[in-house]
C-alpha atoms as a PDB file:
ATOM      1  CA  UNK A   1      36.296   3.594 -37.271  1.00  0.00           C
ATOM      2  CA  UNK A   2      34.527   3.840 -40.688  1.00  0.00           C
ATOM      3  CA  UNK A   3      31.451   2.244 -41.015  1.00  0.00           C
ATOM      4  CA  UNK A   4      30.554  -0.305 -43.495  1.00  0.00           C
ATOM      5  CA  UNK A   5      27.471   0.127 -45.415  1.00  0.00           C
ATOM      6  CA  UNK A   6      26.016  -3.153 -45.365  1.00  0.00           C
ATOM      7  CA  UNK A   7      25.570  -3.139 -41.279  1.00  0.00           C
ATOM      8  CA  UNK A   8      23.571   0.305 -41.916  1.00  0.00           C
ATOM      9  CA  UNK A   9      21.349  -1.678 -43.824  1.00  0.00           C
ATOM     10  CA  UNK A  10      20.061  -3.588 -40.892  1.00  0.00           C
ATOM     11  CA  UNK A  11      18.410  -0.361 -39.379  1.00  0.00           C
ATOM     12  CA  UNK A  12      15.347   0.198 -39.550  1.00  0.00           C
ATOM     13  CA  UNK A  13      15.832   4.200 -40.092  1.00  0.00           C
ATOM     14  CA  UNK A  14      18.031   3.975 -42.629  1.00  0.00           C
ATOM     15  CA  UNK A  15      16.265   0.886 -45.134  1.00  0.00           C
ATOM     16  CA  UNK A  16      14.974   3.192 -47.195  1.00  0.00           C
ATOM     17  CA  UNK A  17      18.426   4.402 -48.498  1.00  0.00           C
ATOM     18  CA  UNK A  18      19.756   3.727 -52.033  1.00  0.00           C
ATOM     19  CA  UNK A  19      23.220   2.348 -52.553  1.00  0.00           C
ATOM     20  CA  UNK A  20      24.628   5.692 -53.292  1.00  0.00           C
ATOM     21  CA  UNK A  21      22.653   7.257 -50.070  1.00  0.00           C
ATOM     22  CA  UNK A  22      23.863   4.672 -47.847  1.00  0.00           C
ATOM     23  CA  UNK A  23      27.555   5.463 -48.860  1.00  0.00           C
ATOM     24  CA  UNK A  24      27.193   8.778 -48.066  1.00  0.00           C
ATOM     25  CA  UNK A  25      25.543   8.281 -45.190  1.00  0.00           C
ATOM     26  CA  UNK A  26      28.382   5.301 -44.257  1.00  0.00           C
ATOM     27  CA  UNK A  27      31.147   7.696 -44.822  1.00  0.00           C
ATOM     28  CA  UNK A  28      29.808  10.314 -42.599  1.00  0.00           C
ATOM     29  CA  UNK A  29      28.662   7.871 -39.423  1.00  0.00           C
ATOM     30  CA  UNK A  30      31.219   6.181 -37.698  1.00  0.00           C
ATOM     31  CA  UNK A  31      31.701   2.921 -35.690  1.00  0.00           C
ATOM     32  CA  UNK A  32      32.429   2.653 -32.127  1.00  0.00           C
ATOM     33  CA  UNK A  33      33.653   0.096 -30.131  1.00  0.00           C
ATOM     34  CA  UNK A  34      32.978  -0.199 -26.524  1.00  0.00           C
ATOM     35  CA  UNK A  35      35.149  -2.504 -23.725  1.00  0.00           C
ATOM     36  CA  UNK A  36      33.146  -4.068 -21.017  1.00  0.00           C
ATOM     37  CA  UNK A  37      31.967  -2.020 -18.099  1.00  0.00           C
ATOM     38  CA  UNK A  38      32.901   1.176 -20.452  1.00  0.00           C
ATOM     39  CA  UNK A  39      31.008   4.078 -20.210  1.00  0.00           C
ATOM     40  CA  UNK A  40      29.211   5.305 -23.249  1.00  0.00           C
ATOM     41  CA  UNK A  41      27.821   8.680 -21.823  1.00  0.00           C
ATOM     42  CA  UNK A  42      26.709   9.922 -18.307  1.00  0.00           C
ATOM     43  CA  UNK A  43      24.326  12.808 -16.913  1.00  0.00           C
ATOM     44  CA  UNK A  44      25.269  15.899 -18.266  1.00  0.00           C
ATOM     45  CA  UNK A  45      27.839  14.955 -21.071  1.00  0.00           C
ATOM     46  CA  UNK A  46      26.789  17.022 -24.172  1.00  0.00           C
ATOM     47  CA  UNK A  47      24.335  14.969 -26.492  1.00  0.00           C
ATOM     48  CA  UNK A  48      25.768  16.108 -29.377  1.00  0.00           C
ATOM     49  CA  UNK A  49      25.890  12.211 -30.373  1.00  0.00           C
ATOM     50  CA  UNK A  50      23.490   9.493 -30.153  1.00  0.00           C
ATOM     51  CA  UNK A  51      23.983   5.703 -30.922  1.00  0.00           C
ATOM     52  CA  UNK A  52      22.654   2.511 -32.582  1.00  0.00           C
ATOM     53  CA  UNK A  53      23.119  -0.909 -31.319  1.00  0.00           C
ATOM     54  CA  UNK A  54      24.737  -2.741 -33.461  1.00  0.00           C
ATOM     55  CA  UNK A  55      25.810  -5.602 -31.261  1.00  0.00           C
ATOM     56  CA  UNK A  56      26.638  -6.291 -27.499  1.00  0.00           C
ATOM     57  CA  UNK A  57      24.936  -5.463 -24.467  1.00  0.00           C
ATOM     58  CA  UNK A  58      23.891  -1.578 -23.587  1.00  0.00           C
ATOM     59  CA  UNK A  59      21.862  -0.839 -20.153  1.00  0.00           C
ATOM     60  CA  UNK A  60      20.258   2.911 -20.078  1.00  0.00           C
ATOM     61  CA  UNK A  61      20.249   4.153 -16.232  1.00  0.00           C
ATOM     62  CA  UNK A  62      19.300   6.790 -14.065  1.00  0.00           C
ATOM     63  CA  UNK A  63      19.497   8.002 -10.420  1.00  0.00           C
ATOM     64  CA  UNK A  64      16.028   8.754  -9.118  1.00  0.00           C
ATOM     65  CA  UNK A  65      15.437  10.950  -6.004  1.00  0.00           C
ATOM     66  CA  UNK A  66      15.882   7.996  -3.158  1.00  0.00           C
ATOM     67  CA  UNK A  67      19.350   7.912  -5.023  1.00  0.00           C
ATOM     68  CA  UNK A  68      18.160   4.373  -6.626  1.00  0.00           C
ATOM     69  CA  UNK A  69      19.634   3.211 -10.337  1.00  0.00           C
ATOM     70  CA  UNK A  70      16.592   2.625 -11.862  1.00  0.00           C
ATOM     71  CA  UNK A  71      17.023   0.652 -15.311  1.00  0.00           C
ATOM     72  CA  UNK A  72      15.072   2.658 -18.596  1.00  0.00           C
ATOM     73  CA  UNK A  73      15.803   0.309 -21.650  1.00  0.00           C
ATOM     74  CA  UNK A  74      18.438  -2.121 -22.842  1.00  0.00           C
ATOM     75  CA  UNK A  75      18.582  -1.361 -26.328  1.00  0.00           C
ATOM     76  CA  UNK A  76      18.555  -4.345 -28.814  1.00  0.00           C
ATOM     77  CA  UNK A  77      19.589  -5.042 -32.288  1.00  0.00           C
ATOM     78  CA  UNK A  78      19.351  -1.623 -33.983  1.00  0.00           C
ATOM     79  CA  UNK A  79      18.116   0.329 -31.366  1.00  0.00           C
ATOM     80  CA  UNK A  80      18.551   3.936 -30.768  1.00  0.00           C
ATOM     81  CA  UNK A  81      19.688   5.799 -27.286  1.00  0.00           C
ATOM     82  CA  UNK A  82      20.336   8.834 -26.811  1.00  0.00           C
ATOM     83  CA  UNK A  83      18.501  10.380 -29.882  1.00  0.00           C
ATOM     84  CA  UNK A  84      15.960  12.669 -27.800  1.00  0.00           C
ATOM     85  CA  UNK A  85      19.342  14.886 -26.492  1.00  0.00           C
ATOM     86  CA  UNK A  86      21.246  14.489 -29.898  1.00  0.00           C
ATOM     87  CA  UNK A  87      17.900  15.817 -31.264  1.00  0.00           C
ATOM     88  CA  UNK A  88      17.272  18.859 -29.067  1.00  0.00           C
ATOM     89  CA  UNK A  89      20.817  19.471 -28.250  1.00  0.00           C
ATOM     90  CA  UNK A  90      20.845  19.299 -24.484  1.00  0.00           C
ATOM     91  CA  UNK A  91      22.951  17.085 -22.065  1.00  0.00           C
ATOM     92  CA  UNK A  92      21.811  13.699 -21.336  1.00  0.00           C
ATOM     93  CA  UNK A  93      19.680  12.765 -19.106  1.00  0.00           C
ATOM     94  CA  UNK A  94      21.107   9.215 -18.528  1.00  0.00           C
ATOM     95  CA  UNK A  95      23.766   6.945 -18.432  1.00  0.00           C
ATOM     96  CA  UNK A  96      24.541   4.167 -20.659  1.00  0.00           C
ATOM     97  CA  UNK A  97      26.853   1.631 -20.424  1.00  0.00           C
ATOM     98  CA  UNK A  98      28.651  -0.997 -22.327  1.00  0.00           C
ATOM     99  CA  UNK A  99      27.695  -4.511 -20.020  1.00  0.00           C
ATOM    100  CA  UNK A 100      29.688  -6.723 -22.592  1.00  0.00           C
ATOM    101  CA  UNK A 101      31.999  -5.941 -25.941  1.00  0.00           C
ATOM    102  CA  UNK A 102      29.762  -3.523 -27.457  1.00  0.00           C
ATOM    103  CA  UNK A 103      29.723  -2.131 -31.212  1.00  0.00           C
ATOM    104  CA  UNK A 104      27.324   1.101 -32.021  1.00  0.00           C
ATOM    105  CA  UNK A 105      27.288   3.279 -34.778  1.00  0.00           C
ATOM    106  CA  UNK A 106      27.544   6.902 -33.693  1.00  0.00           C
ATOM    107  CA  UNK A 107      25.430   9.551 -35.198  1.00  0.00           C
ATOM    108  CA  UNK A 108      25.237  13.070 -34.887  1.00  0.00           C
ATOM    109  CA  UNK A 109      22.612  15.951 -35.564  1.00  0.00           C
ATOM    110  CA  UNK A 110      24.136  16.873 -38.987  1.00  0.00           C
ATOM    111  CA  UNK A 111      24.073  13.190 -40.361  1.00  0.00           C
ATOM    112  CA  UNK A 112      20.007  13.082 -39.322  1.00  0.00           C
ATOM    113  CA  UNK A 113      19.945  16.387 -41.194  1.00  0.00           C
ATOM    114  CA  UNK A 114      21.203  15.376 -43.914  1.00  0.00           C
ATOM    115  CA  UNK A 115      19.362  12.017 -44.062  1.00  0.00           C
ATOM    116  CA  UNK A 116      16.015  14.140 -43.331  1.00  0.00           C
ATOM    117  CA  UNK A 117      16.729  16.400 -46.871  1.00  0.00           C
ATOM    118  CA  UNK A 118      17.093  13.081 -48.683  1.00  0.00           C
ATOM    119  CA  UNK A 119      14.413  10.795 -47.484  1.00  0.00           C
ATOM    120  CA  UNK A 120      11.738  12.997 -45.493  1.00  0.00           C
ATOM    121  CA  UNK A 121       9.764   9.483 -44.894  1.00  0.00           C
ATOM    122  CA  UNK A 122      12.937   8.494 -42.536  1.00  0.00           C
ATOM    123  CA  UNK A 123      11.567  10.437 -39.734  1.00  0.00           C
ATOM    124  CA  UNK A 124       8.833   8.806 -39.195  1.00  0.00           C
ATOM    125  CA  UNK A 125      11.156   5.915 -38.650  1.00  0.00           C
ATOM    126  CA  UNK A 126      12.769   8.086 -36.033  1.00  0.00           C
ATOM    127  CA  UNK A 127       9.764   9.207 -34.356  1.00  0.00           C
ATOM    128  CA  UNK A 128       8.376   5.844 -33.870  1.00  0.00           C
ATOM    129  CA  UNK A 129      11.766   5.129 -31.853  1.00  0.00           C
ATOM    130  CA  UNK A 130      11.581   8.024 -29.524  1.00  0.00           C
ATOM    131  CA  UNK A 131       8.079   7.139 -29.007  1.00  0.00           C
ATOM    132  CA  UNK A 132       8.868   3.562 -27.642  1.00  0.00           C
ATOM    133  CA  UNK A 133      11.612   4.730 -25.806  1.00  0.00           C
ATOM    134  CA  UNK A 134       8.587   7.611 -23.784  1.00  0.00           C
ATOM    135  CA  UNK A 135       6.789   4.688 -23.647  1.00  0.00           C
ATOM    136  CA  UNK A 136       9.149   2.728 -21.818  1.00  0.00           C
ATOM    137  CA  UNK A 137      10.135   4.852 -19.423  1.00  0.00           C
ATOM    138  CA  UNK A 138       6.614   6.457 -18.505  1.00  0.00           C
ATOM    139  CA  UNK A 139       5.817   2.167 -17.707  1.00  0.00           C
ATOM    140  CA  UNK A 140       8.436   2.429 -15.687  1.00  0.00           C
ATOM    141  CA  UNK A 141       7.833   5.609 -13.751  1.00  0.00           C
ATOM    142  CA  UNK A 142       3.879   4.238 -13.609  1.00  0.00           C
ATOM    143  CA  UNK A 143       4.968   1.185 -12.010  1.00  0.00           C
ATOM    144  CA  UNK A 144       7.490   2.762  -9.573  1.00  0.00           C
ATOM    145  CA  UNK A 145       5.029   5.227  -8.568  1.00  0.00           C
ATOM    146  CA  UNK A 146       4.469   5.080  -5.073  1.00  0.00           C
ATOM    147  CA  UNK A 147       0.974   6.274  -3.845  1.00  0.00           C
ATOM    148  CA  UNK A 148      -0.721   6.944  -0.306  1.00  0.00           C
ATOM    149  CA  UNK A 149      -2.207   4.084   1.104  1.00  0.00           C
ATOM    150  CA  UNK A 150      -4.609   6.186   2.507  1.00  0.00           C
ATOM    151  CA  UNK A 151      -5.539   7.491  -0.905  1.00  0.00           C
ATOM    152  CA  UNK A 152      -5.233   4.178  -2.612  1.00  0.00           C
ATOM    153  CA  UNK A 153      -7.819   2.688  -0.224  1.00  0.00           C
ATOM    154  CA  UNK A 154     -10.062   5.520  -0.319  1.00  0.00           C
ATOM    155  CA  UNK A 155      -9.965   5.354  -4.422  1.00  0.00           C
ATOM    156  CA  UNK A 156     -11.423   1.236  -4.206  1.00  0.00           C
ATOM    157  CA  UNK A 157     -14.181   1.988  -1.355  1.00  0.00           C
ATOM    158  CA  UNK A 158     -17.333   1.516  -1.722  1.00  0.00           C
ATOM    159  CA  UNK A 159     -20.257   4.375  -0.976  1.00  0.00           C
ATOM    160  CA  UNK A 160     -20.724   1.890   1.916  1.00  0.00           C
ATOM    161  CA  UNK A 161     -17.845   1.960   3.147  1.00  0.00           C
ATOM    162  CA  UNK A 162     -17.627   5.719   2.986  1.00  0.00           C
ATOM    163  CA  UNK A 163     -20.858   6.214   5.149  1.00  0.00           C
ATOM    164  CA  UNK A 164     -19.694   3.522   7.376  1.00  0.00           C
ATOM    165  CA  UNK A 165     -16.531   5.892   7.866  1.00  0.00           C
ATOM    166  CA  UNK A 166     -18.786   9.079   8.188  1.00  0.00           C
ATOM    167  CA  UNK A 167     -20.902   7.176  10.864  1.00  0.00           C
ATOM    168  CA  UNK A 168     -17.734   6.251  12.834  1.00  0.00           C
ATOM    169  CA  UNK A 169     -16.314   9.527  12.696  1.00  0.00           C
ATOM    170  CA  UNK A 170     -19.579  10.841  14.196  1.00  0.00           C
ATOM    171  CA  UNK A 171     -19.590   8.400  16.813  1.00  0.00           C
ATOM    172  CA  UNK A 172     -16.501   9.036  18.188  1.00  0.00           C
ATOM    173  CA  UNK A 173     -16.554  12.566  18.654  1.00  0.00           C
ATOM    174  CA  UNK A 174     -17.746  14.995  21.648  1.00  0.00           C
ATOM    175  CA  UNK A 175     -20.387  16.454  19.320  1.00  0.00           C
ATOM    176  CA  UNK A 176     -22.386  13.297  18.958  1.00  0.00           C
ATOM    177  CA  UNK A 177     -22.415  12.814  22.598  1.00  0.00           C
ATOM    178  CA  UNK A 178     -23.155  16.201  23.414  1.00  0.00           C
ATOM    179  CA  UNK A 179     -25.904  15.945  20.843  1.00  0.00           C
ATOM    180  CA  UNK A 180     -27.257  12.528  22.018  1.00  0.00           C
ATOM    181  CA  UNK A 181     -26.863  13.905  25.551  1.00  0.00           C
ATOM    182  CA  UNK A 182     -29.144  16.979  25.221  1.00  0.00           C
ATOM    183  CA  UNK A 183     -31.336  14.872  23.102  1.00  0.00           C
ATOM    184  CA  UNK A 184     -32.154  12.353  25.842  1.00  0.00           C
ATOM    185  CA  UNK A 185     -32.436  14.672  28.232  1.00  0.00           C
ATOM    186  CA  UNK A 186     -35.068  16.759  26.427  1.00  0.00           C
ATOM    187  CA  UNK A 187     -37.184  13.449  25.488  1.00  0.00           C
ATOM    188  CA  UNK A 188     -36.951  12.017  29.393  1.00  0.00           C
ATOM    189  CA  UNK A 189     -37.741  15.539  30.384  1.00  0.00           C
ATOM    190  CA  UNK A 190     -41.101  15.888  28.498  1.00  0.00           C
ATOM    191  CA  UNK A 191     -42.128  12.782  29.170  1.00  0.00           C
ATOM    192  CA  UNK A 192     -41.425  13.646  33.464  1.00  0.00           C
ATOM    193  CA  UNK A 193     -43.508  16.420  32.737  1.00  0.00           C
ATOM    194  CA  UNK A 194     -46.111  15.227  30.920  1.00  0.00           C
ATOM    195  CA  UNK A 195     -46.738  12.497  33.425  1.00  0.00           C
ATOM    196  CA  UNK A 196     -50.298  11.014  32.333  1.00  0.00           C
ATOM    197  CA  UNK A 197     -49.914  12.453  28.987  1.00  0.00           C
ATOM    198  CA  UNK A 198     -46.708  11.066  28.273  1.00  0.00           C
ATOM    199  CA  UNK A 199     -46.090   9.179  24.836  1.00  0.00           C
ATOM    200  CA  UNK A 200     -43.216   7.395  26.740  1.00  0.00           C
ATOM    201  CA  UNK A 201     -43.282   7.361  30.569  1.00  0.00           C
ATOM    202  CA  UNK A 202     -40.913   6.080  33.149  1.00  0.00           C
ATOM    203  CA  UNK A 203     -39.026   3.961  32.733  1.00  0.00           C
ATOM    204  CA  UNK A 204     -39.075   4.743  28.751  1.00  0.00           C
ATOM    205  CA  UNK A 205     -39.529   1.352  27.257  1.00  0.00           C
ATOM    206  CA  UNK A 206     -39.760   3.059  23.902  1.00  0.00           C
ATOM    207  CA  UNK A 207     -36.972   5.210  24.219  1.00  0.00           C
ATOM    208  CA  UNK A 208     -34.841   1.874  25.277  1.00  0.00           C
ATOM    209  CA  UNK A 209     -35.995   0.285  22.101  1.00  0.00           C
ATOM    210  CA  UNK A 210     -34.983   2.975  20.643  1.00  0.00           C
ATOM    211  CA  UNK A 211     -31.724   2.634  22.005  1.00  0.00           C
ATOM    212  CA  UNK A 212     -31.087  -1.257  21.600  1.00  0.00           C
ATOM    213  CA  UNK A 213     -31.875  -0.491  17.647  1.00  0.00           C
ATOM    214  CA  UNK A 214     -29.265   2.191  17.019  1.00  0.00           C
ATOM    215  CA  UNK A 215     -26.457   0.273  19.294  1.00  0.00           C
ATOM    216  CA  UNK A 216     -27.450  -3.025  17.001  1.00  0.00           C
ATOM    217  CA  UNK A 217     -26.967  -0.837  13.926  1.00  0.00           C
ATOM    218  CA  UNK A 218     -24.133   1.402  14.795  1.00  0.00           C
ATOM    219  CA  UNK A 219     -21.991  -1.738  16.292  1.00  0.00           C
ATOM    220  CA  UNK A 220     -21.340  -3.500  12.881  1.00  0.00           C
ATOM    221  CA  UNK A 221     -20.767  -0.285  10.742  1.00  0.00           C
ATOM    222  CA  UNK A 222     -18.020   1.081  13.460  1.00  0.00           C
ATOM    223  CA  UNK A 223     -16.454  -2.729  12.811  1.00  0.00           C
ATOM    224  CA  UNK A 224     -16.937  -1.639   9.164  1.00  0.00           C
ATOM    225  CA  UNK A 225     -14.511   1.166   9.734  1.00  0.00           C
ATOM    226  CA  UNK A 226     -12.372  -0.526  11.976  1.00  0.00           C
ATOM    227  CA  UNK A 227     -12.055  -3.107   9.588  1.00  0.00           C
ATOM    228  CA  UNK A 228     -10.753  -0.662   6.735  1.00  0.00           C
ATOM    229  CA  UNK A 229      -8.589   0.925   9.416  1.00  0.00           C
ATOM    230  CA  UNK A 230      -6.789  -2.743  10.162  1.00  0.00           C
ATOM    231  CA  UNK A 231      -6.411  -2.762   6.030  1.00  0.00           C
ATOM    232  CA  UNK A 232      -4.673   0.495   6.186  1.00  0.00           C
ATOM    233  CA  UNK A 233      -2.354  -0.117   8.786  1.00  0.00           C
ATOM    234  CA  UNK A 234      -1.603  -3.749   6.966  1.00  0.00           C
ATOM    235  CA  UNK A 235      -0.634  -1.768   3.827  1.00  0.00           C
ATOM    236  CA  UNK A 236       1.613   0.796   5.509  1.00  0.00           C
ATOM    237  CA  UNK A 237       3.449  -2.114   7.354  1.00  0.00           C
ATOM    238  CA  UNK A 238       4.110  -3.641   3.722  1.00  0.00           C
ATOM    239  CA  UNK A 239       4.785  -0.362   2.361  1.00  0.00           C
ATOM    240  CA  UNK A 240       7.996   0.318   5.009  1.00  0.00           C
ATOM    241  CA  UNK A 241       8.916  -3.693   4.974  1.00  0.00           C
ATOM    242  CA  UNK A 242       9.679  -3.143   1.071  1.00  0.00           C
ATOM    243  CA  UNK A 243      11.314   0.227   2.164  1.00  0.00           C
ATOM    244  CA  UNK A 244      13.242  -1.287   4.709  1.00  0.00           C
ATOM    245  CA  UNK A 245      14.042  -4.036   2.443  1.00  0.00           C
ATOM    246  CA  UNK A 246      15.206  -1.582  -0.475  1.00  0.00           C
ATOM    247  CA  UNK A 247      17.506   0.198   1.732  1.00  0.00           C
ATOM    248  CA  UNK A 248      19.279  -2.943   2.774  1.00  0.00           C
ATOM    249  CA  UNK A 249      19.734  -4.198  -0.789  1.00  0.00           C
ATOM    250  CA  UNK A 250      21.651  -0.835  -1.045  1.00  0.00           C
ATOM    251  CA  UNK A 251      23.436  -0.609   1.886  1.00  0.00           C
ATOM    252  CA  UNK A 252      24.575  -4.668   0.848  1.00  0.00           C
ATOM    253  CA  UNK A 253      25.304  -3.118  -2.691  1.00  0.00           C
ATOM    254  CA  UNK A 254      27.178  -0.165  -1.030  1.00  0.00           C
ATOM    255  CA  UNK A 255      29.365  -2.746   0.534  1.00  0.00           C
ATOM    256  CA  UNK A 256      29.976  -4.822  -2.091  1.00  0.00           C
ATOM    257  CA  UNK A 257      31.154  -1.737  -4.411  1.00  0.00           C
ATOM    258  CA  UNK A 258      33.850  -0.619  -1.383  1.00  0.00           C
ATOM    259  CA  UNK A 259      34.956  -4.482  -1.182  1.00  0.00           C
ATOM    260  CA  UNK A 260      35.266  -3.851  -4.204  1.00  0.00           C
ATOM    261  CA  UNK A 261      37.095  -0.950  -4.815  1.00  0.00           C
ATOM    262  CA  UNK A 262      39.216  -1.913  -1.912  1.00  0.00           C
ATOM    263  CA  UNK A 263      40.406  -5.208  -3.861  1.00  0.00           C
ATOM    264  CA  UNK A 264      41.036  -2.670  -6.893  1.00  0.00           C
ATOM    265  CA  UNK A 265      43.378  -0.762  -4.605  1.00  0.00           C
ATOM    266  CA  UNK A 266      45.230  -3.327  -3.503  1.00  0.00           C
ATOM    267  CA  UNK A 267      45.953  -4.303  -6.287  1.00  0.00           C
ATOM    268  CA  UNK A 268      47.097  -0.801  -7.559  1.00  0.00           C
ATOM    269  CA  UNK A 269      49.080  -0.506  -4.655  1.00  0.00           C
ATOM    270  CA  UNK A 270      51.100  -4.504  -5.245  1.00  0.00           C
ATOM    271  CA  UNK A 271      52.073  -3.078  -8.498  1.00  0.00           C
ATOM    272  CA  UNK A 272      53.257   0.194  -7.539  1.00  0.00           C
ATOM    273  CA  UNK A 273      55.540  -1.779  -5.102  1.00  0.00           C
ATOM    274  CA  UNK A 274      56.488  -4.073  -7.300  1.00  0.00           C
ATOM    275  CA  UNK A 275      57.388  -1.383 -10.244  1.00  0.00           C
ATOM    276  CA  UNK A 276      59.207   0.455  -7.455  1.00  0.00           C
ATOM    277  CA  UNK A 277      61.444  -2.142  -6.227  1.00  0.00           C
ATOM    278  CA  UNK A 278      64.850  -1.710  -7.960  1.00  0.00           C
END
């Protein structure tokens, strides 16, 4: 369908066309309308065209690797999609798909070219487009990002909290109590030996001070750690309750789409009977 002029005039790209400009450009574009539910393009359909909203609803999708639609833009009111594939000439990397009655002008790699020789200024237009659009969907891919929750932990600890972590570690392993083992032997040794001389005989009343001071000191920082570890564990049982929860909304979605499609066949299948019946 032949485009009129006057609804080019409402993109941004193309306001800096004369009347003579825009009629070229009008005659060369063309104006497609979409039915609801239709699809406009899917992964790896040639991107030899790309598409400004004119009116209607359009929702840009992918798959990602957990086989999740993930949304990337709904284009408004002269909006482009599909412009980074038209550009570069390689199949799209999305779908798009007409929600209601859509209308979209449809433009293709020669039309920029020719609107590039005749108003260089226009790309910039065009630029600042793709730009929102990278934008958009690195938000998206920040905010669906999901991280360790060991490592996201470790990233907001304190120094504190990282010696108190050290000190635990320590603690629990067969090297400090080999090494505290041979150390109080050695000290109650010399003093046995040194009898009269000793700086700490039987029954070693400084060595038990000793003692009481690192058990009051190394108690509270193992809680320390413990504490962090109880955090960590919290945050993994969150992480697979939203898992959990993600993969039921798709196995309820799954169902709902054979229901579906079920309905759809039955209903294919009454009107095959009915158009066979003589």
């Amino acid at each position: 369908m032949a485009c009129d002029p006057e609804e080019l005039r409402h993109v941004p790209l193309f306001a800096l066309l004369d009347d003579d400009e825009m009629a070229i450009l009008a005659a060369q574009v063309e104006l497609r309308l979409f039915a609801p539910r239709q699809r406009i393009y899917k992964v790896g359909d040639s991107g030899k065209n790309a598409y400004i909203m004119m009116s209607g609803i359009v929702r840009i999708t992918t798959v990602d690797e957990d086989q999740q639609e993930v949304l990337l833009d709904e284009p408004g009111h002269a909006d482009f999609f599909g412009f980074a594939s038209m550009l570069d000439e390689t199949p799209h990397h999305t779908n798009a798909i007409a929600i209601e009655e859509t209308r979209c002008i449809e433009v293709d790699r020669n039309d920029i070219t020719i609107l590039l020789e005749r108003k260089p200024m226009a790309g910039m237009d065009l630029l600042t487009a793709l730009g929102r659009q990278q934008h958009a969907m690195q938000q998206i891919v920040r905010l669906r990002a999901q991280r360790n929750a060991n490592d996201l932990i470790d990233e907001e600890s304190t120094f504190g909290e990282h010696i108190a972590d050290a000190v635990a570690r320590f603690g629990g392993s067969w090297t400090f109590i080999i090494s505290f083992g041979i150390v109080l032997s050695v000290y109650t040794a010399i003093n046995v030996i040194l009898r009269g001389k000793a700086w700490d005989p039987y029954p070693f009343i400084l060595l038990n001070l000793f003692l009481s001071m690192l058990a009051s000191i190394q108690a509270p920082v193992i809680m320390m750690s413990q504490n962090r570890q109880d955090t960590k564990d919290r945050l993994r049982s969150e992480l697979d309750y939203d898992v959990n929860r993600r993969a039921e909304s798709e196995i309820q979605a799954l169902s709902s789409k054979i229901n579906l499609l079920s309905d759809k066949l039955g209903d294919v299948d009454d009107m095959l009977r009915e158009q066979a019946r003589p």
